[in-house]
N, C-alpha and C. Protein backbone atom coordinates (compact mmCIF):
# COMPACT_ATOMS: atom_id res chain seq x y z
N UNK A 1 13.99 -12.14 7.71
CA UNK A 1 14.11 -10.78 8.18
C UNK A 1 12.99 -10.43 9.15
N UNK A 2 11.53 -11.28 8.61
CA UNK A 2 10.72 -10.65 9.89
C UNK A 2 10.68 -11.35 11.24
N UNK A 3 11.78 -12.28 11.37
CA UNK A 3 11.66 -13.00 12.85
C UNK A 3 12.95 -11.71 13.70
N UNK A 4 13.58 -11.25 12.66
CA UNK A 4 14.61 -10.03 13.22
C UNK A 4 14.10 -8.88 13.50
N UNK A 5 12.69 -8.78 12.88
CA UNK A 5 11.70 -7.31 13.17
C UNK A 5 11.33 -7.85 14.84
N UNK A 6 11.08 -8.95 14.94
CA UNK A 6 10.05 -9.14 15.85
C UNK A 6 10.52 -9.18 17.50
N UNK A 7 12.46 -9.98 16.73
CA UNK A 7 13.13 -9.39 17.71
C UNK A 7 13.71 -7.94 17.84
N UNK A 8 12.95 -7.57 17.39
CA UNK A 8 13.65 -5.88 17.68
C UNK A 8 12.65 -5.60 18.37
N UNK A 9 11.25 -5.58 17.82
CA UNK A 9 9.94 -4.93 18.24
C UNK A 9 10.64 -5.33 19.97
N UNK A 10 10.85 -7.01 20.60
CA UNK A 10 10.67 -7.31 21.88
C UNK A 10 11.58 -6.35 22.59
N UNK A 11 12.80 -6.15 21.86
CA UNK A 11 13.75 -5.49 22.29
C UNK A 11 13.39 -4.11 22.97
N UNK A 12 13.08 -3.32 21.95
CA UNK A 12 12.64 -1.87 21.85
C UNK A 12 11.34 -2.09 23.21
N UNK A 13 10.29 -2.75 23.51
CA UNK A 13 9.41 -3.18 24.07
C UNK A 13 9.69 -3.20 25.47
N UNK A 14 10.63 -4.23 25.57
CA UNK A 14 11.16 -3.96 27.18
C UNK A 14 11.57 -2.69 27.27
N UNK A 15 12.52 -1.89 26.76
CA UNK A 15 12.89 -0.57 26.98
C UNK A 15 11.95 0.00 27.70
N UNK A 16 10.78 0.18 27.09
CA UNK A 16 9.87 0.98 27.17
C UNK A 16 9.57 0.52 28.52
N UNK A 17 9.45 -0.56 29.38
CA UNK A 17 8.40 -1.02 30.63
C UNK A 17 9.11 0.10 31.62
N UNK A 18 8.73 0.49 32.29
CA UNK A 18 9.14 0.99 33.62
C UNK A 18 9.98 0.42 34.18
N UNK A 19 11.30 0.67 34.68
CA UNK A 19 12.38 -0.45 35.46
C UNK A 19 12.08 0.05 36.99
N UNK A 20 11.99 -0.46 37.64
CA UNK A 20 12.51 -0.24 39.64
C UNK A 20 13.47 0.81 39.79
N UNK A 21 12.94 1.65 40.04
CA UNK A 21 13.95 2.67 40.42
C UNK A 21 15.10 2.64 41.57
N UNK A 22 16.40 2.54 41.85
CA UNK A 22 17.02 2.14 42.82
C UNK A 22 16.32 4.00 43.46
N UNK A 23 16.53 3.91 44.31
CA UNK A 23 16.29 4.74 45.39
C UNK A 23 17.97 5.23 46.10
N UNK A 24 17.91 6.68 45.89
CA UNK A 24 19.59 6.83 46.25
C UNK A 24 19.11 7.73 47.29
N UNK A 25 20.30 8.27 48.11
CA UNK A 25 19.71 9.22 49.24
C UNK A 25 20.11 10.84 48.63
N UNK A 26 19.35 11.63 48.00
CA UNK A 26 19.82 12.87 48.08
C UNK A 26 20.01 13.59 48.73
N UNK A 27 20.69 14.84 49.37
CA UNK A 27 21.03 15.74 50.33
C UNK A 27 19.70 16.20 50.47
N UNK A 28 19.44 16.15 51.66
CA UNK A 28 18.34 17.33 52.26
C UNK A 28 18.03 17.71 53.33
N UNK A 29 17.45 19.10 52.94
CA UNK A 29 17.85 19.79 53.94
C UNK A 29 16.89 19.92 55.31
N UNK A 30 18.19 19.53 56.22
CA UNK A 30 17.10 19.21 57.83
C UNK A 30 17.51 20.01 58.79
N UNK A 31 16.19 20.45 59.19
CA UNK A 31 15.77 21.66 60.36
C UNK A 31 16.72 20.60 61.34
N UNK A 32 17.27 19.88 61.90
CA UNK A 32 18.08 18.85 62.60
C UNK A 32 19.30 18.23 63.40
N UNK A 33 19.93 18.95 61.50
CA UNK A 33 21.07 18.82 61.38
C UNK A 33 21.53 19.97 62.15
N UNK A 34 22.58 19.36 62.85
CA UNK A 34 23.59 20.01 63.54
C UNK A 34 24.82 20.36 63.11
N UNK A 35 25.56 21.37 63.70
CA UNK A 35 26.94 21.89 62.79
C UNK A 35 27.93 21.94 64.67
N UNK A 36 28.56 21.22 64.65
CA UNK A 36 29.53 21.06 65.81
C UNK A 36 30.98 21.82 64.82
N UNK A 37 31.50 22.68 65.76
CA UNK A 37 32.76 23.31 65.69
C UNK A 37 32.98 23.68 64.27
N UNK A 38 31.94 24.01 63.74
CA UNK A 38 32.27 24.32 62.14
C UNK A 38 32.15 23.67 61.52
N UNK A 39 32.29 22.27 61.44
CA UNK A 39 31.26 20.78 60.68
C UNK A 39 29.85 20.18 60.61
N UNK A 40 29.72 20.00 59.73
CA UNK A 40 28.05 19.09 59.94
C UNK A 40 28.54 17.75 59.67
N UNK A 41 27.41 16.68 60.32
CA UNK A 41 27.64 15.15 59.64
C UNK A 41 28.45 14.57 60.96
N UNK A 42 28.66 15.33 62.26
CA UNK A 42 29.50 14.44 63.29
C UNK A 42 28.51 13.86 63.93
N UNK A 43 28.87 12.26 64.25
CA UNK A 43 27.94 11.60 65.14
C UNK A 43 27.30 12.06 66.41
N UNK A 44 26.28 12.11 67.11
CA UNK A 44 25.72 12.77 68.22
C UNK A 44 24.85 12.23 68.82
N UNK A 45 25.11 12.36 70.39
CA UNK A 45 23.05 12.04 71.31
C UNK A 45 22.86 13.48 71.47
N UNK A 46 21.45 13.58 71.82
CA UNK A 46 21.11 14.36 72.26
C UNK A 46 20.75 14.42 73.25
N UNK A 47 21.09 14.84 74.47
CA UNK A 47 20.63 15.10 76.03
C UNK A 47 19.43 14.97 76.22
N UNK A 48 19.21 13.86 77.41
CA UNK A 48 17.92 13.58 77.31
C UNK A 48 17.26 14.59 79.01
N UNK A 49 18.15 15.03 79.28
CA UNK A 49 18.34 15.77 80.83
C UNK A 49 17.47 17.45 80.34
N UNK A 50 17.79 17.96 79.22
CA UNK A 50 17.20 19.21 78.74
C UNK A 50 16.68 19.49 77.56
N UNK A 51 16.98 18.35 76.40
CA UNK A 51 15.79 18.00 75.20
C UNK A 51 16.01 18.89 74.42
N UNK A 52 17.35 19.67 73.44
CA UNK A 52 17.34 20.57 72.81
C UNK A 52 16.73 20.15 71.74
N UNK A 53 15.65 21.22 71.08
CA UNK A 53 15.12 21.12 70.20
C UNK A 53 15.82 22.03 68.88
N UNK A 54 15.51 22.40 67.55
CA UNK A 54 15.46 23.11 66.35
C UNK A 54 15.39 24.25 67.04
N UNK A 55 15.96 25.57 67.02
CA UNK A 55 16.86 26.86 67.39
C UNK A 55 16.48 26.88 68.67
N UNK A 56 16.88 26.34 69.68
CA UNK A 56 17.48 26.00 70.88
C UNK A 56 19.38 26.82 71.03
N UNK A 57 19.49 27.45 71.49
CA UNK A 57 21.33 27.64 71.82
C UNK A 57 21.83 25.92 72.37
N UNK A 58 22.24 25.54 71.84
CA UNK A 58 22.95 24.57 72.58
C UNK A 58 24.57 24.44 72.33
N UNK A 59 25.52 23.86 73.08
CA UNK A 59 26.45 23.15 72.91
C UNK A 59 26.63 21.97 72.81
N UNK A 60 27.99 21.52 72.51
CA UNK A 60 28.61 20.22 72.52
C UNK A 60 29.30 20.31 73.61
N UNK A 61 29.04 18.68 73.95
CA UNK A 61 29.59 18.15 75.15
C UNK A 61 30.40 17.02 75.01
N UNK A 62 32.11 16.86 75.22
CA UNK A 62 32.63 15.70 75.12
C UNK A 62 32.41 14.48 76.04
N UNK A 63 32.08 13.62 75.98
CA UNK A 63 32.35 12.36 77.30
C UNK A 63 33.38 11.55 76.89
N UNK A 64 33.64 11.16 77.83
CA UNK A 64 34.95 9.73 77.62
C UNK A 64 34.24 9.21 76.16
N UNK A 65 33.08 8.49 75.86
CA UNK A 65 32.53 7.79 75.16
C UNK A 65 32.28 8.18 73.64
N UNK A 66 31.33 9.46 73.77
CA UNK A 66 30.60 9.68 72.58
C UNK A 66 30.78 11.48 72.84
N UNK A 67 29.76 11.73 71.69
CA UNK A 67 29.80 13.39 72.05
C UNK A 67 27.81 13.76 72.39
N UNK A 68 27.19 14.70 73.15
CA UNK A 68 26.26 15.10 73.62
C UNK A 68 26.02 16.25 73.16
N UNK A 69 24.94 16.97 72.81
CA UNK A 69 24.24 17.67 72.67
C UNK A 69 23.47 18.62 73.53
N UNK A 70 23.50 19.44 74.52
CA UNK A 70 22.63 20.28 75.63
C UNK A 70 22.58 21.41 74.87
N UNK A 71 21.23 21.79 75.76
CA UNK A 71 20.81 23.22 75.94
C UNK A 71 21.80 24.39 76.50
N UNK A 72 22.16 25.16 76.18
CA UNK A 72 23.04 26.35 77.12
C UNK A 72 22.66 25.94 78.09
N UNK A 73 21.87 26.31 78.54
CA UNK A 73 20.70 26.67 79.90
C UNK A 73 20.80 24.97 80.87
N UNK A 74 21.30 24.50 80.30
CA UNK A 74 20.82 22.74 81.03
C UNK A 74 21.48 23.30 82.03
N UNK A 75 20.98 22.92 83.68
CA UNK A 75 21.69 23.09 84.54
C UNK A 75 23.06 21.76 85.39
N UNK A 76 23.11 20.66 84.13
CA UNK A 76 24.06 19.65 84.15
C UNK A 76 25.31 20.10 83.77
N UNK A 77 25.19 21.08 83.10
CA UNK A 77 26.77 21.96 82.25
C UNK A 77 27.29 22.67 83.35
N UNK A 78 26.82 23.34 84.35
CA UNK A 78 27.73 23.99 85.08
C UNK A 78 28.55 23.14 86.43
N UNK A 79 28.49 21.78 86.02
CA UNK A 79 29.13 20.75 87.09
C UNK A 79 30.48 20.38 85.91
N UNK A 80 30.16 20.24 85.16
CA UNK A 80 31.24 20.02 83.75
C UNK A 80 32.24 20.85 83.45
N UNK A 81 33.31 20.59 83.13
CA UNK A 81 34.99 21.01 82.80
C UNK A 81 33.93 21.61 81.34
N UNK A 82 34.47 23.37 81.49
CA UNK A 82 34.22 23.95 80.24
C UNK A 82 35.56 23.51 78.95
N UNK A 83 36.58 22.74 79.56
CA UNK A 83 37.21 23.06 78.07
C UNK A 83 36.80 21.81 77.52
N UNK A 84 35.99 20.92 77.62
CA UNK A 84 34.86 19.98 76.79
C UNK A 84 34.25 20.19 75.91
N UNK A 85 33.65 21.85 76.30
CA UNK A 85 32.67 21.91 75.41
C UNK A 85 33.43 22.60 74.16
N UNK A 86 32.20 22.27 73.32
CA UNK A 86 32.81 23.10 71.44
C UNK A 86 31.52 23.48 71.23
N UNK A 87 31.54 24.40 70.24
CA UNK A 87 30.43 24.94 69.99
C UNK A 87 29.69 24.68 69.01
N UNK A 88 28.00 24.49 68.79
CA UNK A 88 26.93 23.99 68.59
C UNK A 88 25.91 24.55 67.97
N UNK A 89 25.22 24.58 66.78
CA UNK A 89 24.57 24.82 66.54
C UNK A 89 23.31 24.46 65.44
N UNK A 90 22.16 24.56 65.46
CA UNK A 90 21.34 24.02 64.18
C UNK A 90 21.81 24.75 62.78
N UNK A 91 21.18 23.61 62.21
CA UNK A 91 22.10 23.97 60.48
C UNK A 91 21.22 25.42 60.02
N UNK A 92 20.74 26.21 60.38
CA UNK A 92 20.07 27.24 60.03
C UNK A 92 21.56 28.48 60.61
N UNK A 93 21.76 28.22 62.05
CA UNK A 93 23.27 28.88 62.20
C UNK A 93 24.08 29.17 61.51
N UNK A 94 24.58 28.22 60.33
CA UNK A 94 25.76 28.22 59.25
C UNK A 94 25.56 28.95 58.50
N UNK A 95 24.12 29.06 57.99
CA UNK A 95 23.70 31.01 57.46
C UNK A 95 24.54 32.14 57.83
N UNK A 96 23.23 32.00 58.88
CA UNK A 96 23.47 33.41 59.75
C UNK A 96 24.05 34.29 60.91
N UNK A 97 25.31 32.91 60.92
CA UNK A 97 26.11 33.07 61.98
C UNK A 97 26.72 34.77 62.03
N UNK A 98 26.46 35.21 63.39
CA UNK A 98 27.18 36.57 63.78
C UNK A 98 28.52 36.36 64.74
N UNK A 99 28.84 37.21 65.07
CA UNK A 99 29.95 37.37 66.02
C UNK A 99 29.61 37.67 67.59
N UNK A 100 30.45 36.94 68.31
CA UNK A 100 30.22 37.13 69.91
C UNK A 100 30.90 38.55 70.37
N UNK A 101 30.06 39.28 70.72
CA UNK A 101 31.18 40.36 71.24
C UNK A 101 31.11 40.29 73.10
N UNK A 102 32.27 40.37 73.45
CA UNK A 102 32.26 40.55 75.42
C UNK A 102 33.09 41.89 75.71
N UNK A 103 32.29 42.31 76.50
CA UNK A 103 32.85 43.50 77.38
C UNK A 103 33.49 42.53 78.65
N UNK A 104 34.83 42.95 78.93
CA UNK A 104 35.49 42.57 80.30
C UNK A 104 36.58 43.69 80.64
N UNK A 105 36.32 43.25 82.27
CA UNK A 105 37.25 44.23 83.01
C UNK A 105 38.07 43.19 83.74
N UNK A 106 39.40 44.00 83.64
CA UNK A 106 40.76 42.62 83.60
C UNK A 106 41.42 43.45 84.82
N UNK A 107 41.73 43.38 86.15
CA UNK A 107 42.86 43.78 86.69
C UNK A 107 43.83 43.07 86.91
N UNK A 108 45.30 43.39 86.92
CA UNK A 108 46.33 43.15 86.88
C UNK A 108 47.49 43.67 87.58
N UNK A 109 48.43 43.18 88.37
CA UNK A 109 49.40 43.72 88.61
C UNK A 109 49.97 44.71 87.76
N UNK A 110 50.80 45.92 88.47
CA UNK A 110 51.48 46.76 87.16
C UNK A 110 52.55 46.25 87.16
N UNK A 111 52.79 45.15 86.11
CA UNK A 111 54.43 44.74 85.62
C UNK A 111 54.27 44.66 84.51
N UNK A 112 56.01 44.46 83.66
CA UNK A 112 55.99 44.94 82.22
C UNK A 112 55.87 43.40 81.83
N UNK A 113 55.28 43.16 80.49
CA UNK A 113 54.60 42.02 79.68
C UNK A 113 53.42 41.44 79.97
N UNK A 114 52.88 42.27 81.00
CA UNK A 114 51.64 41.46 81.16
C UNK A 114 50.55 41.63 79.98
N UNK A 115 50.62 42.60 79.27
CA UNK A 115 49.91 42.86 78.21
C UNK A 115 49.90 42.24 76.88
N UNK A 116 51.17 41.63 77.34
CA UNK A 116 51.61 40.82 75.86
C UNK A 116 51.42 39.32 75.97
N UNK A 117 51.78 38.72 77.23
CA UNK A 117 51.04 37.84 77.46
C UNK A 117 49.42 37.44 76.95
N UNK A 118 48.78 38.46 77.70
CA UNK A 118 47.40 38.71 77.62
C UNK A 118 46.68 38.69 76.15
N UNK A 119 47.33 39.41 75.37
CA UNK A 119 47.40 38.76 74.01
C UNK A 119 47.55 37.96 72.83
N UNK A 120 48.58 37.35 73.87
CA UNK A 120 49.10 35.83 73.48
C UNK A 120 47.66 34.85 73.77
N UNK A 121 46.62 35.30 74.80
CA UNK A 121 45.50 34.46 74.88
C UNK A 121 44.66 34.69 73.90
N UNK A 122 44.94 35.70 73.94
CA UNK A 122 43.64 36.36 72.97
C UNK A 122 43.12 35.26 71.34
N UNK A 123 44.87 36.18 71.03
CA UNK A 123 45.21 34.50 69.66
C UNK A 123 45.12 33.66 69.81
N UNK A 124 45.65 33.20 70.59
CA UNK A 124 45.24 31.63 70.66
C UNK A 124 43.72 30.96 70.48
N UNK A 125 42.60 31.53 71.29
CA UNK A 125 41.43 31.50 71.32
C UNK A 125 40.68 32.32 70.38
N UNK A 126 41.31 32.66 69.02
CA UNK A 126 40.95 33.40 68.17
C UNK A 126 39.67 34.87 68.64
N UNK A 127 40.39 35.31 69.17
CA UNK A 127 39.89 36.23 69.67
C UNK A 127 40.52 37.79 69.44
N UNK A 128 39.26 38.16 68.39
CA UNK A 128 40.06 39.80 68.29
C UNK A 128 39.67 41.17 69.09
N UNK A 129 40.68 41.75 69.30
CA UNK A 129 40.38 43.32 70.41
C UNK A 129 39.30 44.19 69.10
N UNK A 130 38.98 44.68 69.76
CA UNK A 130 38.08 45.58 69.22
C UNK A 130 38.30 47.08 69.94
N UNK A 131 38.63 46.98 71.25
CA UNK A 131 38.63 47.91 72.01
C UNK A 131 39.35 48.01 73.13
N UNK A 132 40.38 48.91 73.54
CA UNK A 132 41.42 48.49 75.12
C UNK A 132 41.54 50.23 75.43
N UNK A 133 41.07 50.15 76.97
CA UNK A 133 41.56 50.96 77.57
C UNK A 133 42.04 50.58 78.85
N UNK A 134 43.13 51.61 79.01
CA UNK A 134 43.88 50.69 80.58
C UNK A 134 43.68 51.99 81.71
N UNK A 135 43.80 51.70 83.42
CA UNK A 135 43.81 52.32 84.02
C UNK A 135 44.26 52.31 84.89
N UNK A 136 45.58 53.09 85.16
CA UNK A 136 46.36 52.49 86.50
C UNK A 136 46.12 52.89 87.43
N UNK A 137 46.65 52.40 88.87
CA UNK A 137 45.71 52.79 90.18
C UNK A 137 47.19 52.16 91.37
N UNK A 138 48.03 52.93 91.59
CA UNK A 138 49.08 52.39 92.48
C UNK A 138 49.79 51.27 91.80
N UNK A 139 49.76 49.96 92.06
CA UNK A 139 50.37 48.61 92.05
C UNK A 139 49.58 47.76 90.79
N UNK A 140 48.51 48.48 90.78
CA UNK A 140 47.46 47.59 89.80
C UNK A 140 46.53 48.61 88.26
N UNK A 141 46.73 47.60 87.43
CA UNK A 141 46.47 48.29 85.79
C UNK A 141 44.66 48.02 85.62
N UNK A 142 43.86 48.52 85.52
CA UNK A 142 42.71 47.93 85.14
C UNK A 142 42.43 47.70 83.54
N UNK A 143 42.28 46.64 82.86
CA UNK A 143 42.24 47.19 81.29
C UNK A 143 40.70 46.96 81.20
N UNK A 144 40.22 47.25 80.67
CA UNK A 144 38.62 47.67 79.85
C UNK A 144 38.52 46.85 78.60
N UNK A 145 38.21 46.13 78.17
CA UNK A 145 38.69 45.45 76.78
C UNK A 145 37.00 44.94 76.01
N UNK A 146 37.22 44.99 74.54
CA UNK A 146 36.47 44.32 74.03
C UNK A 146 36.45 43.63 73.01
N UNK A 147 35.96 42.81 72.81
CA UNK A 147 36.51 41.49 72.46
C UNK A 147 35.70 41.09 71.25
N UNK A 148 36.08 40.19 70.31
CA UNK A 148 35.20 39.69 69.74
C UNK A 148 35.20 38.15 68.75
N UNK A 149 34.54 37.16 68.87
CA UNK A 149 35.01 35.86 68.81
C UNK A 149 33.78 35.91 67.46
N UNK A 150 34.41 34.90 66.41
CA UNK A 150 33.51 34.46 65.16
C UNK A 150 32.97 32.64 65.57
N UNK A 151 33.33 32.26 67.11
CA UNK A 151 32.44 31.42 67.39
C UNK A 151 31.59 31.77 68.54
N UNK A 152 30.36 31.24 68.02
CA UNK A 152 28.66 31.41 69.24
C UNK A 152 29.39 30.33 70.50
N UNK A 153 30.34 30.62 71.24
CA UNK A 153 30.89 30.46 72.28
C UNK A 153 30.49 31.20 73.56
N UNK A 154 29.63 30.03 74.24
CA UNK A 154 28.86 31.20 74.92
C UNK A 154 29.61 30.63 76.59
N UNK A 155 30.54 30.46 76.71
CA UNK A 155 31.72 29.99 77.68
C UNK A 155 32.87 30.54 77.26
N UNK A 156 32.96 31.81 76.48
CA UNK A 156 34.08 32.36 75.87
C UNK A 156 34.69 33.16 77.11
N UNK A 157 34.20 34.07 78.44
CA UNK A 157 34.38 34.49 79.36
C UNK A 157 35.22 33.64 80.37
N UNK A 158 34.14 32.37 80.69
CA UNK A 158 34.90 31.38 81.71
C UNK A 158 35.86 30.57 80.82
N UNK A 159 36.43 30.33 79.66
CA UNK A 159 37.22 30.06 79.36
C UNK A 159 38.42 31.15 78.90
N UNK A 160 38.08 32.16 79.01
CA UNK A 160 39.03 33.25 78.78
C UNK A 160 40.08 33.33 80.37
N UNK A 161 39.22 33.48 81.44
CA UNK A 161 39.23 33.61 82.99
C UNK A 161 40.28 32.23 83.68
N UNK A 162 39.75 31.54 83.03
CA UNK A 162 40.78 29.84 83.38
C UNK A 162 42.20 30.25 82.67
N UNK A 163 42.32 30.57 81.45
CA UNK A 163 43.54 30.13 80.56
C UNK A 163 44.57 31.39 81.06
N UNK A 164 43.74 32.62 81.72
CA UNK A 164 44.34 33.97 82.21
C UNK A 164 45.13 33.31 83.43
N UNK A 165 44.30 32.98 84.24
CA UNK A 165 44.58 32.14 85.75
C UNK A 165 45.90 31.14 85.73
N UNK A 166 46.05 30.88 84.57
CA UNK A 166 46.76 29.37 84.85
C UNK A 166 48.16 29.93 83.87
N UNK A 167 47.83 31.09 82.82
CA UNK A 167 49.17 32.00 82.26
C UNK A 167 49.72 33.29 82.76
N UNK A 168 49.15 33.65 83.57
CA UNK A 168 49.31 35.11 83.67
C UNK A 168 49.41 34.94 85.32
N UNK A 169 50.36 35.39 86.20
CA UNK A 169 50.38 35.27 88.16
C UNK A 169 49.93 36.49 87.96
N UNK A 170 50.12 37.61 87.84
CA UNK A 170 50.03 38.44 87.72
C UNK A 170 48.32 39.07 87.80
N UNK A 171 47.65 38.10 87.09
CA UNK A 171 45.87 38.15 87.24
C UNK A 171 45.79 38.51 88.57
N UNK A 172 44.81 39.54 89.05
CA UNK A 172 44.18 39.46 90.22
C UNK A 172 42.59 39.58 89.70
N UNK A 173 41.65 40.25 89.24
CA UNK A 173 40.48 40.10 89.07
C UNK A 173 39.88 40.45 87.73
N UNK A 174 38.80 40.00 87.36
CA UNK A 174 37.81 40.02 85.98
C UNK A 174 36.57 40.07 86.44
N UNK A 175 35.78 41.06 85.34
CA UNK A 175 33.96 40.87 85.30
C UNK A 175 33.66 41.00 84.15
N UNK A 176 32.70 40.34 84.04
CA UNK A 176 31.82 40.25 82.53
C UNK A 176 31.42 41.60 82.45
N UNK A 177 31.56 41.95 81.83
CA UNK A 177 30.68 43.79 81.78
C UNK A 177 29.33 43.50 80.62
N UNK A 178 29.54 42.87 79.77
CA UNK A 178 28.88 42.52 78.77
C UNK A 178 28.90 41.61 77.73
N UNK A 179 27.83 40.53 77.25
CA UNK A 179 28.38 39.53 76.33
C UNK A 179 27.15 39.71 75.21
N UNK A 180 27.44 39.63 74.15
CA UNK A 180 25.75 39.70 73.10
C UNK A 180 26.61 39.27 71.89
């Protein structure tokens, strides 16, 4: 019986030594991490042309290849096809994300559906009215509109202005009145 103590004692003995801890990766949390189009965890470079840093505004940029990272402000983005970009932000954003609101002034021919059209963009680009006033003037409607997008789309104007252009003949002119 006591060579069965003694194998127990060894038994119980090893237990006790310290084992190697495997090392696993836990979640944590990085000033870093980026959130593209409402996701975190998508592969990325970061532009080496404007160097966005931790709360920087930046976007995403598609290439044939991979996806990029810029500053708003990089002056390489305004040579670039806006419907590339998606929108960008550090993981501190996914907090405290607000809403884009734009003031624009839309003129238009006066014909019937152009308004409904015009709305048809709106949805699509998840974009809700907040505010419409119209003003007619002979041949042409001015509408007053305000807008408001739940993405930090800060190309929400020039992509509003393209998709008007290319649905609506009827477009004759737009101005930013205001974006915040």
């Amino acid at each position: 019986m006591e060579h069965g103590n003694i194998a127990l004692k060894k038994i119980t003995e090893e237990r006790k030594e310290p084992k190697r801890k495997i090392k696993t990766k836990e979640p944590v949390l990085n000033v870093n991490e980026i959130v593209i189009g409402w996701e975190k965890n998508i592969p990325h470079k970061v532009a080496h042309c404007c160097s966005p840093v931790p709360w920087d505004r930046i976007v995403w940029y598609l290439t044939r290849n991979w996806v990029n990272i810029h500053k708003v402000t990089c002056s390489f983005l305004k040579k670039w096809n806006i419907e590339r970009f998606i929108n960008a932000c550090y993981w501190d954003c996914w907090e405290q994300k607000s809403w884009v609101v734009i003031k624009v002034e839309m003129t238009f021919e006066n014909k019937l559906g152009v308004l409904r059209k015009l709305t048809d963009i709106f949805y699509k680009m998840s974009l809700s009215i907040e505010e419409i006033r119209s003003e007619k003037s002979w041949d042409l409607v001015k509408n007053y509109l305000t807008l408001e997008s739940k993405f930090d789309d800060y190309y929400i104007f020039e992509r509003l202005i393209e998709r008007v252009k290319l649905s609506i003949p009827e477009y004759k002119d737009a101005k930013l009145i205001e974006i915040k």
